[in-house]
Each structure stands twice: as C-alpha cells, then as structure tokens.
PDB file of N, CA and C in Angstrom:
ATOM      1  N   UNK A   1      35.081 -48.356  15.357  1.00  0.00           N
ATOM      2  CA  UNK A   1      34.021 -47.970  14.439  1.00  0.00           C
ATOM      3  C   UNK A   1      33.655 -49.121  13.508  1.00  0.00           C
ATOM      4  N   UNK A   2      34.384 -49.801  12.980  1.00  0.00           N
ATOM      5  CA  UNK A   2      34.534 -50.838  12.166  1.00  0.00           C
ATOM      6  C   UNK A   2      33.758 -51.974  12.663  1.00  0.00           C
ATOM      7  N   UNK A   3      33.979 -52.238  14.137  1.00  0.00           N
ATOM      8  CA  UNK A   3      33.336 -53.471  14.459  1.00  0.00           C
ATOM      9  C   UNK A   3      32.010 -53.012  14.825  1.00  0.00           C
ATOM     10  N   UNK A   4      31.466 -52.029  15.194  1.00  0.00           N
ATOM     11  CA  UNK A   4      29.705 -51.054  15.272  1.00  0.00           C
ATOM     12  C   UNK A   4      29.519 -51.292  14.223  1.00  0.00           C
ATOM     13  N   UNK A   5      30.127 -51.544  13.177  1.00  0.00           N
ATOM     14  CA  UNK A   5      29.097 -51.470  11.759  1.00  0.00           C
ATOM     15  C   UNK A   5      29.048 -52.891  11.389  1.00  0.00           C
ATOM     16  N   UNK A   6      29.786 -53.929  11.863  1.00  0.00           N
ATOM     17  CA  UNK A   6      29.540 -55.544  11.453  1.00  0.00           C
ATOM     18  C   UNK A   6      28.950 -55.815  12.742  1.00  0.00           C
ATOM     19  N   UNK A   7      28.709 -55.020  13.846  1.00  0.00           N
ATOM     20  CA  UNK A   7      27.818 -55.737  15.189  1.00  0.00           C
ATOM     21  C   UNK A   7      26.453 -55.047  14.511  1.00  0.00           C
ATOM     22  N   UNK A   8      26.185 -53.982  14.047  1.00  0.00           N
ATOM     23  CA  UNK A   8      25.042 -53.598  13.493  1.00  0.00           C
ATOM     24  C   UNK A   8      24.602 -53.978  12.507  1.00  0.00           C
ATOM     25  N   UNK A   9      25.429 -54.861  11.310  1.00  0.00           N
ATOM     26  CA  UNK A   9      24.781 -55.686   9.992  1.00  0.00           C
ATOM     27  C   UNK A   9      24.422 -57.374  10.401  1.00  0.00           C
ATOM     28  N   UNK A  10      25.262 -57.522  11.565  1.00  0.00           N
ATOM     29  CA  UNK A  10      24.873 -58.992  11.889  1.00  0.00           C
ATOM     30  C   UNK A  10      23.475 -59.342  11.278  1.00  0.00           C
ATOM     31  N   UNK A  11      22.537 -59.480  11.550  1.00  0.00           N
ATOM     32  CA  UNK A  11      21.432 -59.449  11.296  1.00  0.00           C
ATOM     33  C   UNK A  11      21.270 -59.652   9.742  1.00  0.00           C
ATOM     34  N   UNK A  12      21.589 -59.151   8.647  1.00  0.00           N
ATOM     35  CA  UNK A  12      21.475 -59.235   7.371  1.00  0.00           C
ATOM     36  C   UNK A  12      22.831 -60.258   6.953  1.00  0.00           C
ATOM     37  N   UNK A  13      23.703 -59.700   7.748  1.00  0.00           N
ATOM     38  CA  UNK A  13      24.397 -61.391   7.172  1.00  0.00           C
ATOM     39  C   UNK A  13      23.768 -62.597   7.812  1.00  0.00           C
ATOM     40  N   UNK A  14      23.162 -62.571   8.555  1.00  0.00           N
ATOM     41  CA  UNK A  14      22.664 -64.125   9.236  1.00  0.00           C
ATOM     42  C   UNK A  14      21.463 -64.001   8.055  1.00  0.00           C
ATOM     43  N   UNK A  15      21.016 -63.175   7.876  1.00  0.00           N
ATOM     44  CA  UNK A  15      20.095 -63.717   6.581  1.00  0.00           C
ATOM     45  C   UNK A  15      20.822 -63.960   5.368  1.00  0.00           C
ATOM     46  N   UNK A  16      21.670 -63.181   4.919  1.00  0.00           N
ATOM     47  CA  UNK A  16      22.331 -64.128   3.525  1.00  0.00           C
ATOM     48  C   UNK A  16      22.815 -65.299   3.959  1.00  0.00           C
ATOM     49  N   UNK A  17      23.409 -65.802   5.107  1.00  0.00           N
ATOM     50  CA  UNK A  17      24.391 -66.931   5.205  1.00  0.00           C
ATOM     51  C   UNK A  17      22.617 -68.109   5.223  1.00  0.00           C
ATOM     52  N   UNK A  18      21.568 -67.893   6.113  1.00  0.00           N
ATOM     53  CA  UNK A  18      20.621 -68.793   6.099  1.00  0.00           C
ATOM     54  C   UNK A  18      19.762 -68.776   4.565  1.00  0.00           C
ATOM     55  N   UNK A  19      19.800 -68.395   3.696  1.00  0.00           N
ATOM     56  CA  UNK A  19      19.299 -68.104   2.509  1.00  0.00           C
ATOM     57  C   UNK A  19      19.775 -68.760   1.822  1.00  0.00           C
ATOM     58  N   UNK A  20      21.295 -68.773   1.885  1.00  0.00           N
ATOM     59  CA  UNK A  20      22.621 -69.783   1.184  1.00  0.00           C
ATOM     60  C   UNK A  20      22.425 -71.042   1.667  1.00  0.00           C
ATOM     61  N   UNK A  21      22.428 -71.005   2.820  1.00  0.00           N
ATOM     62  CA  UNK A  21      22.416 -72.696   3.151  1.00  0.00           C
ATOM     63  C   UNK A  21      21.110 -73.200   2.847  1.00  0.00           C
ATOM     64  N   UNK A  22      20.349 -72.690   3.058  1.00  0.00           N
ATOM     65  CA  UNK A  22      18.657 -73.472   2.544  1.00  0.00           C
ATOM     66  C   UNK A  22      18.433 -73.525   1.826  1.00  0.00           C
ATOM     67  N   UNK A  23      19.237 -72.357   0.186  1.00  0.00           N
ATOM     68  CA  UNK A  23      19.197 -73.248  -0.991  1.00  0.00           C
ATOM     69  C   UNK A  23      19.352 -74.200  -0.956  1.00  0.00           C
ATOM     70  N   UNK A  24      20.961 -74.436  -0.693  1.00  0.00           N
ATOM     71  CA  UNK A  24      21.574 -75.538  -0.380  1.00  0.00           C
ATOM     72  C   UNK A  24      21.037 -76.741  -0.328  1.00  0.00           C
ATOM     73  N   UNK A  25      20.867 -76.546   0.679  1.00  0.00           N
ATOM     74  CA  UNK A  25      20.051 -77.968   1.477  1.00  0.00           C
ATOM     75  C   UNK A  25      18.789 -78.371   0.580  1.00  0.00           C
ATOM     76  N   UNK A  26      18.284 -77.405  -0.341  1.00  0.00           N
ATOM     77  CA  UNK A  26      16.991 -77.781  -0.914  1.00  0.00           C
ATOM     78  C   UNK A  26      17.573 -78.222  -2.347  1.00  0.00           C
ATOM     79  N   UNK A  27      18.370 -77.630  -2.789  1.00  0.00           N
ATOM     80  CA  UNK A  27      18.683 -77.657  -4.421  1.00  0.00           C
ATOM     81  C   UNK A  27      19.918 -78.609  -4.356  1.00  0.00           C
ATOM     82  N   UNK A  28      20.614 -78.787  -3.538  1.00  0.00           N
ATOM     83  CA  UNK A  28      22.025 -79.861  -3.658  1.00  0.00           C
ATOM     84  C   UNK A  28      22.995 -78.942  -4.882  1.00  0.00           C
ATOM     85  N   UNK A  29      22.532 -78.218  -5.260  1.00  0.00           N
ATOM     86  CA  UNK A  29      23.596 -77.033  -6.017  1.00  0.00           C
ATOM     87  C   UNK A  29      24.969 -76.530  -5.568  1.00  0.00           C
ATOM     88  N   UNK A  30      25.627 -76.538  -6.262  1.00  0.00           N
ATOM     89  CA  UNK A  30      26.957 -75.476  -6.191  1.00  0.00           C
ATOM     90  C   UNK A  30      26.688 -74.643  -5.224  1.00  0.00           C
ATOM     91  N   UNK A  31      27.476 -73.939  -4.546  1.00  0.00           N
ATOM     92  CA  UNK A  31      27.480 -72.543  -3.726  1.00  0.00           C
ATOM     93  C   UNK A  31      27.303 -71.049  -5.124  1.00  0.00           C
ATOM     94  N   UNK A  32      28.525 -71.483  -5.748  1.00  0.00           N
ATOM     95  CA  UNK A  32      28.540 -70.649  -7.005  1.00  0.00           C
ATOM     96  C   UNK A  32      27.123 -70.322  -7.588  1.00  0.00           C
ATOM     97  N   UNK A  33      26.521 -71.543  -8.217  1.00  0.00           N
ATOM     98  CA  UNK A  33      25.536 -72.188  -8.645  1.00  0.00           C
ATOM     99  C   UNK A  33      23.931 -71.025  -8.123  1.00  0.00           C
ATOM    100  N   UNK A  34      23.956 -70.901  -6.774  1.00  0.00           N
ATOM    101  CA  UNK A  34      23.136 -70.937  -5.999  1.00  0.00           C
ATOM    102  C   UNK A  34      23.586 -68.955  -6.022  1.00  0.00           C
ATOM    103  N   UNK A  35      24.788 -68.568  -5.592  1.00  0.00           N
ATOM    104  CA  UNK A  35      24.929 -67.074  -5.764  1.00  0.00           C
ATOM    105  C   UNK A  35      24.303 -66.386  -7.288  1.00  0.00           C
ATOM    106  N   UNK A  36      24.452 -66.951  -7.790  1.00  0.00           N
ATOM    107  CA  UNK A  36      24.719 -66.689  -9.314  1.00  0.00           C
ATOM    108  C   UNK A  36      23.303 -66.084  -9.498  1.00  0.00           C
ATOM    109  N   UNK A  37      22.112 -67.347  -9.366  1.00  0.00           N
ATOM    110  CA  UNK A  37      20.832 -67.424  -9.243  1.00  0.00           C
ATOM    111  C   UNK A  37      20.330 -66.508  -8.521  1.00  0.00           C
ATOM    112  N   UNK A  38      20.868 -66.091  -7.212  1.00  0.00           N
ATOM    113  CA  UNK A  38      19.870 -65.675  -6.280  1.00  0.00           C
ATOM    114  C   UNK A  38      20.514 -64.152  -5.917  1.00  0.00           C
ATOM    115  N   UNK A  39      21.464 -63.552  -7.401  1.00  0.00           N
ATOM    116  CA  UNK A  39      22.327 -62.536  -7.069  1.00  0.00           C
ATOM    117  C   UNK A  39      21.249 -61.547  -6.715  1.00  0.00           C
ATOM    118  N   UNK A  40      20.023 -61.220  -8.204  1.00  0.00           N
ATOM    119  CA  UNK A  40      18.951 -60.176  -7.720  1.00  0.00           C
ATOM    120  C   UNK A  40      18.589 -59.775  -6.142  1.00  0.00           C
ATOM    121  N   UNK A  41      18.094 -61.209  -5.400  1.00  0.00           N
ATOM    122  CA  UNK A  41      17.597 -60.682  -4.135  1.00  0.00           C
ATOM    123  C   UNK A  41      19.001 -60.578  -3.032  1.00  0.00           C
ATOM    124  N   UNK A  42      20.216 -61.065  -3.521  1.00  0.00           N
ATOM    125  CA  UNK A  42      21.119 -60.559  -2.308  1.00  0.00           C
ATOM    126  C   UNK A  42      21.429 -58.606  -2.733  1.00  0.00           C
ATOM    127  N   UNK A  43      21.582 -58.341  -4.035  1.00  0.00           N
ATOM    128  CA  UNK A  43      21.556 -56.850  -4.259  1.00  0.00           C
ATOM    129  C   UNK A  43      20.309 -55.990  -3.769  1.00  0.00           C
ATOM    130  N   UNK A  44      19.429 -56.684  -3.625  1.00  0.00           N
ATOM    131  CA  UNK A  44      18.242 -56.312  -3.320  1.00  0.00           C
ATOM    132  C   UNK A  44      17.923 -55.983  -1.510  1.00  0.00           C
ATOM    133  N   UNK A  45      18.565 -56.717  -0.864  1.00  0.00           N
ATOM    134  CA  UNK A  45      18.738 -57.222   0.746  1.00  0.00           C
ATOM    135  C   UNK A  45      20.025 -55.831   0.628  1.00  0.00           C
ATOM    136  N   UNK A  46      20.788 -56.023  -0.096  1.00  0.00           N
ATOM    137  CA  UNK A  46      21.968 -55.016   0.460  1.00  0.00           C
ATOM    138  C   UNK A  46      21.738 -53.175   0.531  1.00  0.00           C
ATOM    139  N   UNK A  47      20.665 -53.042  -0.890  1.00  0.00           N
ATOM    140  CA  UNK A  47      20.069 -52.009  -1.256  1.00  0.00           C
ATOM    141  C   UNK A  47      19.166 -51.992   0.079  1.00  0.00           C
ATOM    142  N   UNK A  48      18.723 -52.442   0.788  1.00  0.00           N
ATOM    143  CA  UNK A  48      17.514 -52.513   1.885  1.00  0.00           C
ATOM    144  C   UNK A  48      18.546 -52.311   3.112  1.00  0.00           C
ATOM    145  N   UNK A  49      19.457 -52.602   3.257  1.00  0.00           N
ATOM    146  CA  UNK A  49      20.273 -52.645   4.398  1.00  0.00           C
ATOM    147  C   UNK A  49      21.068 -51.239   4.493  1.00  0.00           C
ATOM    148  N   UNK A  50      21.341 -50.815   3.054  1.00  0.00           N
ATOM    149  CA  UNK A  50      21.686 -49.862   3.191  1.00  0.00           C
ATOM    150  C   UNK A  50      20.596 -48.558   3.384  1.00  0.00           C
ATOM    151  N   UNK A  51      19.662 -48.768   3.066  1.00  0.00           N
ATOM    152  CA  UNK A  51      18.853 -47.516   2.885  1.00  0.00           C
ATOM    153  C   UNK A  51      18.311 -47.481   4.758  1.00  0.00           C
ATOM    154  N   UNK A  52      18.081 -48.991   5.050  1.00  0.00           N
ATOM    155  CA  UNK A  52      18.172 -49.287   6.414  1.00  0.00           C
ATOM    156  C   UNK A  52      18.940 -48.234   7.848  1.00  0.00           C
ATOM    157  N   UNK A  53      19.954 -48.536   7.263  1.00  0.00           N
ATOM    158  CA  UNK A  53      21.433 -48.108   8.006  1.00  0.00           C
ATOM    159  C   UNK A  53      21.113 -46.333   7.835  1.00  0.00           C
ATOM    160  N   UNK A  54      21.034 -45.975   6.478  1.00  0.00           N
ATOM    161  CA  UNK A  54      20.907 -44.462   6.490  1.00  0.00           C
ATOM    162  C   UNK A  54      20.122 -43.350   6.749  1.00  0.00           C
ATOM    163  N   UNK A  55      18.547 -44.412   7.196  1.00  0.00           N
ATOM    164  CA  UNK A  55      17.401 -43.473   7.634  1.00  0.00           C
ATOM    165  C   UNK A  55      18.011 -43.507   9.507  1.00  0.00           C
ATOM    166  N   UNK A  56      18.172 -45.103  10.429  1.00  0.00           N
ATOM    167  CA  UNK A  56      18.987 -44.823  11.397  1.00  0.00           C
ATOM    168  C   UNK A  56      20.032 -43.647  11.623  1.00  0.00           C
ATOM    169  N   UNK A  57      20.769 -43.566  11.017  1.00  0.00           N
ATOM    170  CA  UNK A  57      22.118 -42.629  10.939  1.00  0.00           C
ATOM    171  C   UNK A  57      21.458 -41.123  11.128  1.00  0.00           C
ATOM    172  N   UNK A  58      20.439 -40.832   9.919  1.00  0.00           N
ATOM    173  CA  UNK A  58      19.575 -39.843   9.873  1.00  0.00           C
ATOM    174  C   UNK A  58      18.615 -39.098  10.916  1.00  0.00           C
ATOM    175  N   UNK A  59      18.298 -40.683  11.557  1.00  0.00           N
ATOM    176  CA  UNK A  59      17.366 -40.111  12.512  1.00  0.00           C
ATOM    177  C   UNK A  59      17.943 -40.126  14.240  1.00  0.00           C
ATOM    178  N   UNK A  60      19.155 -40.866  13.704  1.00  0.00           N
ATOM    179  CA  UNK A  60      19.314 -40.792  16.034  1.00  0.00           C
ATOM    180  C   UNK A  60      20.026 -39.300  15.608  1.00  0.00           C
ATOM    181  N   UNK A  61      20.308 -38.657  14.854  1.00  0.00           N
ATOM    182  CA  UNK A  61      21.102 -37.280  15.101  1.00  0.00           C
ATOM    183  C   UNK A  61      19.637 -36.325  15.369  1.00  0.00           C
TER     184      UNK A  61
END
C-alpha cells in the first residue's frame, strides 16, 4: 500500500525536487535559503496534491 501511494505522488515530487534545483541553479542560494522562500508554493502544491489524491479516491469507488 505504501509504495501505491509514493508510485502515485511521483509526479509532485519530481516537481518539488525540479523547482529546488532551478532555484538553485538560478539564485546560487542555500538549499535552506531557497525552502524557506518558496515554503508558500510547496504548501500550496501539497494542499493540491492532496485534494488531488482525494477527489481520485472519491471517484474510482
């Protein structure tokens, strides 16, 4: 069950991990630096992932 739910978020972590690094790469910032800043839209992505996940859940039954 555990691994259905990280084979089914893949997708939103490949977007936080590419979000992180392209700060990165653009700002030469901290990792810290760069979370800190950009906490709004990762709570924001997670709030979306979840509401995501629960209309699915909702609707294949």
């Amino acid at each position: 069950m555990n691994k259905k739910i990280i084979i089914n978020n893949l997708g939103f972590i490949f977007i936080f991990a590419a979000m992180i690094i392209g700060e990165r790469i653009k700002t030469h910032a901290s990792w810290f630096n760069i979370v800190k800043s950009q906490f709004g839209t990762y709570v924001l992505i997670i709030l979306i992932a979840i509401v995501v996940e629960s209309l699915i859940i909702i609707f294949r039954d």
